[in-house]
PDB file of N, CA and C in Angstrom:
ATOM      1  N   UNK A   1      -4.808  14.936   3.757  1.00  0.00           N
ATOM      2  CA  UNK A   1      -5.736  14.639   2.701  1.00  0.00           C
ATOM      3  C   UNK A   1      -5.763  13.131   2.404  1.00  0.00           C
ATOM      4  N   UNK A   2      -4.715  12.620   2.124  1.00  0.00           N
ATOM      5  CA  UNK A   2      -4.500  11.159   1.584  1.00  0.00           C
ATOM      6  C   UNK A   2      -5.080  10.462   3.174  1.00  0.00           C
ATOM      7  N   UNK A   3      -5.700  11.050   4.628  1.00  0.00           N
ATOM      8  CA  UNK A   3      -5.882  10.024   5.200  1.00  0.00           C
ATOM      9  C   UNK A   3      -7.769  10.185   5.360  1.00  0.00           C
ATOM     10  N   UNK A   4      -7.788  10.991   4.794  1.00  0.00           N
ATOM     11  CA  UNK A   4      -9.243  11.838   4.514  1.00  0.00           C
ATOM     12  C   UNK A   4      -9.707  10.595   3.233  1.00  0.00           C
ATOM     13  N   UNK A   5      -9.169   9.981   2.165  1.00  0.00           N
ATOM     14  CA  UNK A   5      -9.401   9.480   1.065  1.00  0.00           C
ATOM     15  C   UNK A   5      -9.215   8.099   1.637  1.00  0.00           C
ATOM     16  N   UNK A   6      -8.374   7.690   2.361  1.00  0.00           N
ATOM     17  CA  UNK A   6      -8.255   6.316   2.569  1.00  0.00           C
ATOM     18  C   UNK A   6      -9.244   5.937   3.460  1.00  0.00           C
ATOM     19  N   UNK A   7      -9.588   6.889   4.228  1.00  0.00           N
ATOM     20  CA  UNK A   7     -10.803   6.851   5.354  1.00  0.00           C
ATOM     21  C   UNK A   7     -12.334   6.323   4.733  1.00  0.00           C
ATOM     22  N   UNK A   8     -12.359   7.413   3.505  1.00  0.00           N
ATOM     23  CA  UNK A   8     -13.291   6.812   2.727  1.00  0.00           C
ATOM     24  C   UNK A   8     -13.466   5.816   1.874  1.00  0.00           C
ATOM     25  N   UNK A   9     -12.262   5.416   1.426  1.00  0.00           N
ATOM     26  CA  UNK A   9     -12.030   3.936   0.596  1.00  0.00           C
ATOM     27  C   UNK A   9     -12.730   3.092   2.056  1.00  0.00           C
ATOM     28  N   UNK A  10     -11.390   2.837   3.090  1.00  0.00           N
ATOM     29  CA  UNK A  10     -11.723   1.755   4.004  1.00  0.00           C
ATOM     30  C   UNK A  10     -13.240   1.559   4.671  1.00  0.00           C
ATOM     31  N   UNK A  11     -14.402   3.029   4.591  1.00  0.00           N
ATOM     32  CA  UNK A  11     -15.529   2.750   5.294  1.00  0.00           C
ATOM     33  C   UNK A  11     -16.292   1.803   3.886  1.00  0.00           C
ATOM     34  N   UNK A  12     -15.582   2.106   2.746  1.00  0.00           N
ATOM     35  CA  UNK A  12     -16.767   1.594   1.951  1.00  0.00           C
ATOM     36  C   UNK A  12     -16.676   0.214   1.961  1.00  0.00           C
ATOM     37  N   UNK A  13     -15.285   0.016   1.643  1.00  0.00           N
ATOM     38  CA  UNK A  13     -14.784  -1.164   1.618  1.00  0.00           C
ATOM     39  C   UNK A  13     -14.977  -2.361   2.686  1.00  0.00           C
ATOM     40  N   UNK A  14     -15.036  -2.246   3.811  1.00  0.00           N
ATOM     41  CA  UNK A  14     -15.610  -2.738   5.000  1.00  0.00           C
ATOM     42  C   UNK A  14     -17.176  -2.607   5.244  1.00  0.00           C
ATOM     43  N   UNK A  15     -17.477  -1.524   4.898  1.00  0.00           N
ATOM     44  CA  UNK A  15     -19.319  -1.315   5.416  1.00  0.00           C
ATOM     45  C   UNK A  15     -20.353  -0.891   4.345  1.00  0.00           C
ATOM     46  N   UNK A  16     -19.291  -1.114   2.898  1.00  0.00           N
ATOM     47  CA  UNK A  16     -20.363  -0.151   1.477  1.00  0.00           C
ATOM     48  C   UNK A  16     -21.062  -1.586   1.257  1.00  0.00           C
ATOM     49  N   UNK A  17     -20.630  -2.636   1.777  1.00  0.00           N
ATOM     50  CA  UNK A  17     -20.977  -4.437   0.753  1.00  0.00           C
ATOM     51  C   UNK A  17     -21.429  -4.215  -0.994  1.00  0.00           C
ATOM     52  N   UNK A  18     -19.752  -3.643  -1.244  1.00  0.00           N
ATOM     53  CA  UNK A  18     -19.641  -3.978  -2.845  1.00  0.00           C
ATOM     54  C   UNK A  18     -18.435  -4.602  -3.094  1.00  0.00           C
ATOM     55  N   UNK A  19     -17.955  -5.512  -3.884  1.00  0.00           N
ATOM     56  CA  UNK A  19     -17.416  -6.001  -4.480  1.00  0.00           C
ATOM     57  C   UNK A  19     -16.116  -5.214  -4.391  1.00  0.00           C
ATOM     58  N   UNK A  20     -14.922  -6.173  -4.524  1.00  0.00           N
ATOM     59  CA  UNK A  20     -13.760  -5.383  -4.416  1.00  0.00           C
ATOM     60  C   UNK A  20     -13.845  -5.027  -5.518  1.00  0.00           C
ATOM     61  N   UNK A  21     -13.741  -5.604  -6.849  1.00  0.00           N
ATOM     62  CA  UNK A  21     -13.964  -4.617  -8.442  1.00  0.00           C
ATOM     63  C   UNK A  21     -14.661  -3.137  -8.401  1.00  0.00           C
ATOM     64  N   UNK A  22     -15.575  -3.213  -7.767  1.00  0.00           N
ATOM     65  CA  UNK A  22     -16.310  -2.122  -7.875  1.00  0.00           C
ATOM     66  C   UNK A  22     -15.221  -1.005  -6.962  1.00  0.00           C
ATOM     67  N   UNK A  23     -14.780  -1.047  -5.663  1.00  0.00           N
ATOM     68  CA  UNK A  23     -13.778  -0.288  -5.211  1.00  0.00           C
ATOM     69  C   UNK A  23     -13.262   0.817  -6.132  1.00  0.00           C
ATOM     70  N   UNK A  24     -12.652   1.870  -6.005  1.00  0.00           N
ATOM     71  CA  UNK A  24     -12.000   2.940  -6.774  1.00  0.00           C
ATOM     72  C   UNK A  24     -10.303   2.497  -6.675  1.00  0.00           C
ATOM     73  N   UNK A  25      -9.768   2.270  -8.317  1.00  0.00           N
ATOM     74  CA  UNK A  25      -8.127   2.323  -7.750  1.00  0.00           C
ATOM     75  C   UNK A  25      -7.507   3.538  -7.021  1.00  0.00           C
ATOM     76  N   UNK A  26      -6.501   3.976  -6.145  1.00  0.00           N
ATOM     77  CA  UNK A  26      -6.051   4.584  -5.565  1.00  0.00           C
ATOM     78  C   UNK A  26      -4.773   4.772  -5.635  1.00  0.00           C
ATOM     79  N   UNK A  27      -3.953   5.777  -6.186  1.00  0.00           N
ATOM     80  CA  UNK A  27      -2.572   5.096  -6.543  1.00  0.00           C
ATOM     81  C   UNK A  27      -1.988   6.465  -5.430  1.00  0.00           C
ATOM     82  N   UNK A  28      -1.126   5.918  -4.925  1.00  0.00           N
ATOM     83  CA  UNK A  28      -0.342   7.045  -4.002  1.00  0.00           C
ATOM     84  C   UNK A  28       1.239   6.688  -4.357  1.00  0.00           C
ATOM     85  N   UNK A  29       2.153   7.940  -4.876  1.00  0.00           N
ATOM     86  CA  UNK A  29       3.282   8.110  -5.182  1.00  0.00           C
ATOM     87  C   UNK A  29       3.815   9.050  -4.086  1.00  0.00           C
ATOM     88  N   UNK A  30       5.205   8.268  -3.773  1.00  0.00           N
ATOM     89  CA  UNK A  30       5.939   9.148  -3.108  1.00  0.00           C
ATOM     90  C   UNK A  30       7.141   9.078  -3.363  1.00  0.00           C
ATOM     91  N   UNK A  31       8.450  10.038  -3.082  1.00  0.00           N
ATOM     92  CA  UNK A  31      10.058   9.716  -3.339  1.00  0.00           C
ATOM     93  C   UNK A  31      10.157   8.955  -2.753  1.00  0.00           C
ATOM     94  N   UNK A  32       9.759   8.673  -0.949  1.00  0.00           N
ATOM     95  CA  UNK A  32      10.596   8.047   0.137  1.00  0.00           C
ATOM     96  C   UNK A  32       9.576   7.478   0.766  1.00  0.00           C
ATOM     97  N   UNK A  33       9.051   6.187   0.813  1.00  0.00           N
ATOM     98  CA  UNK A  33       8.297   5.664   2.249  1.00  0.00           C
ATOM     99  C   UNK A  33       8.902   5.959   3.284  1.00  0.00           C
ATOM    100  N   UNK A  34      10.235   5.911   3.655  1.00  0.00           N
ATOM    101  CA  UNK A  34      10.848   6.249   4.506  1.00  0.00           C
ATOM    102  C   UNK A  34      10.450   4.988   5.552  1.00  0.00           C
ATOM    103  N   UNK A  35      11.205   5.133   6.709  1.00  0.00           N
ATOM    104  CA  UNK A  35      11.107   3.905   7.914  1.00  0.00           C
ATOM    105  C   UNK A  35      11.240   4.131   9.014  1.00  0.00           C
ATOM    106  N   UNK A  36      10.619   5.854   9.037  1.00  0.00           N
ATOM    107  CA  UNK A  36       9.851   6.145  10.784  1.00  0.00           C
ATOM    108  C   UNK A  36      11.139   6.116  11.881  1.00  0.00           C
ATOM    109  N   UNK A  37      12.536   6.502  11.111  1.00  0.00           N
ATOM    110  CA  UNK A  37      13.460   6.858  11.910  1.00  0.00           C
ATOM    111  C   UNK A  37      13.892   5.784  12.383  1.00  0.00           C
ATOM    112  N   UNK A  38      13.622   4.305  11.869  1.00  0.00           N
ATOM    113  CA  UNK A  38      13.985   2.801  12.295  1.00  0.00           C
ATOM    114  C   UNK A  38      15.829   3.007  12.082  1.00  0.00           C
ATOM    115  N   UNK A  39      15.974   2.218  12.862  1.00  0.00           N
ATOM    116  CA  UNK A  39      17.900   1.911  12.373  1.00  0.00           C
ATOM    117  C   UNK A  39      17.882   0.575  11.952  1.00  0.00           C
ATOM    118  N   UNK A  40      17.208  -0.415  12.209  1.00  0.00           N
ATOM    119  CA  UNK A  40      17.395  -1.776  12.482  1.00  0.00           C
ATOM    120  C   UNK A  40      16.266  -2.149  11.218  1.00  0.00           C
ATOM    121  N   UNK A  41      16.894  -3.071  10.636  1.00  0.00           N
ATOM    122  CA  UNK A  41      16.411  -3.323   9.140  1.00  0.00           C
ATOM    123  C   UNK A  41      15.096  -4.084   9.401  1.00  0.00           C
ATOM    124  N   UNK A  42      14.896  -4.987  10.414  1.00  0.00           N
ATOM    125  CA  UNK A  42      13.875  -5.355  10.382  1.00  0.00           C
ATOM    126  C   UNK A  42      12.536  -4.783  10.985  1.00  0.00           C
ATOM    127  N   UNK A  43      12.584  -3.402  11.674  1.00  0.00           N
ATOM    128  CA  UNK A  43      12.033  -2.295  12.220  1.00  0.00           C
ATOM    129  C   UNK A  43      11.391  -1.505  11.180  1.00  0.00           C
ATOM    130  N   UNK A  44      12.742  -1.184  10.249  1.00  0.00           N
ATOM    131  CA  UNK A  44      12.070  -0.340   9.087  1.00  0.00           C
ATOM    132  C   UNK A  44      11.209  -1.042   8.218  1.00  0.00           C
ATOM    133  N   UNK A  45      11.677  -2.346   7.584  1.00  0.00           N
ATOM    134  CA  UNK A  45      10.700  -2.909   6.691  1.00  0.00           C
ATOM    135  C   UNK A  45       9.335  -3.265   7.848  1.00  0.00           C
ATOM    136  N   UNK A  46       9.043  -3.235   9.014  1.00  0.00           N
ATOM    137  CA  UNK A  46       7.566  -3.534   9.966  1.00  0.00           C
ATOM    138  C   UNK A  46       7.343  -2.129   9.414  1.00  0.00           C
ATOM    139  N   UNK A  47       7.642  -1.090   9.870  1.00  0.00           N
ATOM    140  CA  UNK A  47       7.393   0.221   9.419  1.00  0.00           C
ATOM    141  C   UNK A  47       7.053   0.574   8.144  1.00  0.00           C
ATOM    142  N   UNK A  48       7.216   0.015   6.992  1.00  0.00           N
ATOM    143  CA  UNK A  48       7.180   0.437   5.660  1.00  0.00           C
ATOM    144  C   UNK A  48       5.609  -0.600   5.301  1.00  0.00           C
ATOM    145  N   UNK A  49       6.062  -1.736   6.035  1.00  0.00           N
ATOM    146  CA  UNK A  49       4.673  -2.617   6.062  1.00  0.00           C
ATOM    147  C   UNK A  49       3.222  -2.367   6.451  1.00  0.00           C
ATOM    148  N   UNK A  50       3.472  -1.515   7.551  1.00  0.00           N
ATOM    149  CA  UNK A  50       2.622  -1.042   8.861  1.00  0.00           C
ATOM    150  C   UNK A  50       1.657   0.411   7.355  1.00  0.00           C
ATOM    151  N   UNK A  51       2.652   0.898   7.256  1.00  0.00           N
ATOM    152  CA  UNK A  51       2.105   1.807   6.224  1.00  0.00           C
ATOM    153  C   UNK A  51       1.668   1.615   4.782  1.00  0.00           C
ATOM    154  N   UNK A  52       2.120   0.933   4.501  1.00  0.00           N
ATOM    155  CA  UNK A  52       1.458  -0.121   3.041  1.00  0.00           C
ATOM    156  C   UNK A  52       0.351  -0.552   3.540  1.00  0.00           C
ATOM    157  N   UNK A  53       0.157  -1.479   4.782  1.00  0.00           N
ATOM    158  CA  UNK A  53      -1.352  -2.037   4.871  1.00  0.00           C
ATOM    159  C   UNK A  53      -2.426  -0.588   5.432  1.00  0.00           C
ATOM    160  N   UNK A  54      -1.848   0.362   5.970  1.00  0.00           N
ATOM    161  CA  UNK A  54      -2.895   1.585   6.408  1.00  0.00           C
ATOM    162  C   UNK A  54      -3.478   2.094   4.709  1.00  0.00           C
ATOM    163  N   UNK A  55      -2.834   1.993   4.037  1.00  0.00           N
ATOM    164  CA  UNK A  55      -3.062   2.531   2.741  1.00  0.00           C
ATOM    165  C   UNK A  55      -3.816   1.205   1.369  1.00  0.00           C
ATOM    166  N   UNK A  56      -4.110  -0.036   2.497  1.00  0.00           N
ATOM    167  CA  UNK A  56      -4.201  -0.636   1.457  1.00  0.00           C
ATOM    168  C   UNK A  56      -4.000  -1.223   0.588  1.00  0.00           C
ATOM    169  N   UNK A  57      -2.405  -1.080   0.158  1.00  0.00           N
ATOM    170  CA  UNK A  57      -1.760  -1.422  -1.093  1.00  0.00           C
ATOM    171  C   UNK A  57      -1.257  -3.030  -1.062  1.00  0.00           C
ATOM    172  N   UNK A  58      -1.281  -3.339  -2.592  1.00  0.00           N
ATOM    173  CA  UNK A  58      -1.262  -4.218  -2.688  1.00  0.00           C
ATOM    174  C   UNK A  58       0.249  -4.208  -3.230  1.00  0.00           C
ATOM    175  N   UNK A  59       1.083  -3.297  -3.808  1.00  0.00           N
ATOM    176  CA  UNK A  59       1.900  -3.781  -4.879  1.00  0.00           C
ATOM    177  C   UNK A  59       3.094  -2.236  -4.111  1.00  0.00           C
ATOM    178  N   UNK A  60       4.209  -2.466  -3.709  1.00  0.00           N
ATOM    179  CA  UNK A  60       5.584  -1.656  -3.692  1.00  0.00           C
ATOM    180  C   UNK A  60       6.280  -1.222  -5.256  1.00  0.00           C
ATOM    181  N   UNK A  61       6.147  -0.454  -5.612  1.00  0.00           N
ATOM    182  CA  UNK A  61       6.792  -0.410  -7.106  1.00  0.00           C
ATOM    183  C   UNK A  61       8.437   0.676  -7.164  1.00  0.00           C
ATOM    184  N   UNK A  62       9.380  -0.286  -7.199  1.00  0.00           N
ATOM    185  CA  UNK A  62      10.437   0.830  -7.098  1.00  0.00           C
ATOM    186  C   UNK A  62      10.645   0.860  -8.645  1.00  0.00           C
ATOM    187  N   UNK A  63      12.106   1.900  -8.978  1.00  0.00           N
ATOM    188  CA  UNK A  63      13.037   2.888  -9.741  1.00  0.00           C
ATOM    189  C   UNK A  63      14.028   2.282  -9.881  1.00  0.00           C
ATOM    190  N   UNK A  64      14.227   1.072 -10.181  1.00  0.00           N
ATOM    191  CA  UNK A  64      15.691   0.657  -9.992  1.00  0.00           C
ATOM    192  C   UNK A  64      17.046   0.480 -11.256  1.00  0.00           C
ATOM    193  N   UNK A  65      16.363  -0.219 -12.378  1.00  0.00           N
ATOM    194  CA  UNK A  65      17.058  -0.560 -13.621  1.00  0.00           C
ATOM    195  C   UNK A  65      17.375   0.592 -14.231  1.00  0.00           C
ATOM    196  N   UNK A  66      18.286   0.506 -15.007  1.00  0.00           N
ATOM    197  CA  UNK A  66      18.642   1.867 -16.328  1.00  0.00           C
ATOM    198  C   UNK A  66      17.440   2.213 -17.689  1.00  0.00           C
ATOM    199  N   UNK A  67      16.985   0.827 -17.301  1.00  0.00           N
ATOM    200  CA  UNK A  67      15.776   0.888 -18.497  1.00  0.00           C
ATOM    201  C   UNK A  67      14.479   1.764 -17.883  1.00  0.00           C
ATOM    202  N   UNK A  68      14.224   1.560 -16.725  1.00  0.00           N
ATOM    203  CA  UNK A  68      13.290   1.913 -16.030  1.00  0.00           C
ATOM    204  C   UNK A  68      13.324   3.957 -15.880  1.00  0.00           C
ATOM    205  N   UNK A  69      14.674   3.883 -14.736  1.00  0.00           N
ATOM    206  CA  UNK A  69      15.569   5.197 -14.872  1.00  0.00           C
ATOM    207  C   UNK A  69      15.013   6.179 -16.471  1.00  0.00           C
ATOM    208  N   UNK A  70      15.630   5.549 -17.507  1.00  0.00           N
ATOM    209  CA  UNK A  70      15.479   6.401 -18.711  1.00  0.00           C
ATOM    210  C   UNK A  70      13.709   6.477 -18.848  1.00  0.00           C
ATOM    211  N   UNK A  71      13.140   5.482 -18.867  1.00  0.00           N
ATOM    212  CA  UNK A  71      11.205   5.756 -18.876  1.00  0.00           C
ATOM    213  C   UNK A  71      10.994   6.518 -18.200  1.00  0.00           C
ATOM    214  N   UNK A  72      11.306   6.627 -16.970  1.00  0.00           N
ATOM    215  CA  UNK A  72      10.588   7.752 -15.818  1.00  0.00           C
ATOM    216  C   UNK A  72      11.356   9.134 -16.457  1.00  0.00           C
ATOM    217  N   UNK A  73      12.415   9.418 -17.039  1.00  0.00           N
ATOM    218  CA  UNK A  73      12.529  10.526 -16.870  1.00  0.00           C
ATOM    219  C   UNK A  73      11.933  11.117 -18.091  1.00  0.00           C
ATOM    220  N   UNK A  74      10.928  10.088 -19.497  1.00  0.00           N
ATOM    221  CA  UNK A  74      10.245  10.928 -19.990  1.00  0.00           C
ATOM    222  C   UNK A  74       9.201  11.773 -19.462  1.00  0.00           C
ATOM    223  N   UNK A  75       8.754  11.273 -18.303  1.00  0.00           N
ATOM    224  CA  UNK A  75       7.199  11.551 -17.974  1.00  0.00           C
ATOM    225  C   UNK A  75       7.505  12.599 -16.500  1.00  0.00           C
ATOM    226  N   UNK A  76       9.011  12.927 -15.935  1.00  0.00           N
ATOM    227  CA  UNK A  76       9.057  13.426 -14.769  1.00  0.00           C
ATOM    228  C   UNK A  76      10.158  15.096 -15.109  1.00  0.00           C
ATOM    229  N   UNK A  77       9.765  15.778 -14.843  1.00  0.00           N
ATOM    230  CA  UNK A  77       9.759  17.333 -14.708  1.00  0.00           C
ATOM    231  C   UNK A  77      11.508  17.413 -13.524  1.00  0.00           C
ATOM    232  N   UNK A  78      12.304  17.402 -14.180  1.00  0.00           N
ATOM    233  CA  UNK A  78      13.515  17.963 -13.147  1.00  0.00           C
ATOM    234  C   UNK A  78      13.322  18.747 -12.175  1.00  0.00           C
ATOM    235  N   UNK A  79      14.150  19.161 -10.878  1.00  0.00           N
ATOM    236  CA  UNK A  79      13.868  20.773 -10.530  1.00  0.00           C
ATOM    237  C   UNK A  79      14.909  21.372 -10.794  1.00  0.00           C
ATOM    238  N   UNK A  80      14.487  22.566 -11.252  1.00  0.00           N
ATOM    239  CA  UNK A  80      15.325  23.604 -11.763  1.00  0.00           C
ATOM    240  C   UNK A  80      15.697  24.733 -10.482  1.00  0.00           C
ATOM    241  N   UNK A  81      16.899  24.646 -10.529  1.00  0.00           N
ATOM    242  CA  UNK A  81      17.556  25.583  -8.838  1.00  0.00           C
ATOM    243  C   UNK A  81      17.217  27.108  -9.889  1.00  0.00           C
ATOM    244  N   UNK A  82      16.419  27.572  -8.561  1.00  0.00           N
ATOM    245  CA  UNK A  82      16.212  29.749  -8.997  1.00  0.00           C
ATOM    246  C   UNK A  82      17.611  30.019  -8.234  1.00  0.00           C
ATOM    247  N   UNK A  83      18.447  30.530  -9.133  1.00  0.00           N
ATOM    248  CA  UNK A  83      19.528  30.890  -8.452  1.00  0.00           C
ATOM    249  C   UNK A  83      19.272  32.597  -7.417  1.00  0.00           C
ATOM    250  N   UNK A  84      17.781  33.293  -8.115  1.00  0.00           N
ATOM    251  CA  UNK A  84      17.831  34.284  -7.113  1.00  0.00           C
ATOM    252  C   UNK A  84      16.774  34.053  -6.175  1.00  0.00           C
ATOM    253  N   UNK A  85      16.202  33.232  -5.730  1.00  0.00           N
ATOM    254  CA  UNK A  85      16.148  32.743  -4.345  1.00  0.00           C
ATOM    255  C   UNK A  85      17.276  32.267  -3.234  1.00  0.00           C
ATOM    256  N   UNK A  86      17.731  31.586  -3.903  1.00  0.00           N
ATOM    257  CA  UNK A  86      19.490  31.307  -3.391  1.00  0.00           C
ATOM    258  C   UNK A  86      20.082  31.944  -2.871  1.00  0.00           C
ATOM    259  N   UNK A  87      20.108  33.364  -3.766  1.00  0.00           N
ATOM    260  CA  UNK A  87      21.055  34.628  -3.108  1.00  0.00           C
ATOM    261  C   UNK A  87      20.123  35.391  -1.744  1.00  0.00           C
ATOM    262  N   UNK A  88      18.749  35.077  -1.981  1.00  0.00           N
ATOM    263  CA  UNK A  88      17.940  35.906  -0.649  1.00  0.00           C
ATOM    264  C   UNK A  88      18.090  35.235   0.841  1.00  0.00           C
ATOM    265  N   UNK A  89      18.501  34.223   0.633  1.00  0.00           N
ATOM    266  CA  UNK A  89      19.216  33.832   2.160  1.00  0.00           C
ATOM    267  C   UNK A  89      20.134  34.167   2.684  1.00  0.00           C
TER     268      UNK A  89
END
């Protein structure tokens, strides 16, 4: 889906001739960019890069401070373990 949406950002954006303002923001959240199975630090950050520019983005936003930590966890939903799913394995 998300390459279905970026598909359509990038045709407009390249071939709509409007204004970057006019553009739609696009915000994509994930736990893990992850780094495409890289070992080598400068592999993964090409990799994390490679996928930031497919998507566009302008801005990396991590989770890092205690101040930050305590904000996110007003607005984010725990998961709660079903202990009887657990037992059906």
């Amino acid at each position: 889906m998300y390459n279905e949406i970026m598909s359509r950002y990038i045709n407009i954006k390249l071939w709509g001739n409007v204004y970057s303002s006019q553009l739609p923001q696009i915000v994509g959240l994930t736990s893990s960019l992850g780094v495409g199975g890289r070992t080598e630090w400068d592999q993964g950050l090409n990799h994390m890069k490679k996928l930031m520019a497919n998507i566009d983005a302008k801005f990396l936003c991590t989770v890092k401070t205690p101040l930050t930590i305590v904000e996110l966890k007003k607005f984010v939903n725990p998961p709660v373990e079903d202990q009887t799913l657990l037992s059906r394995k």
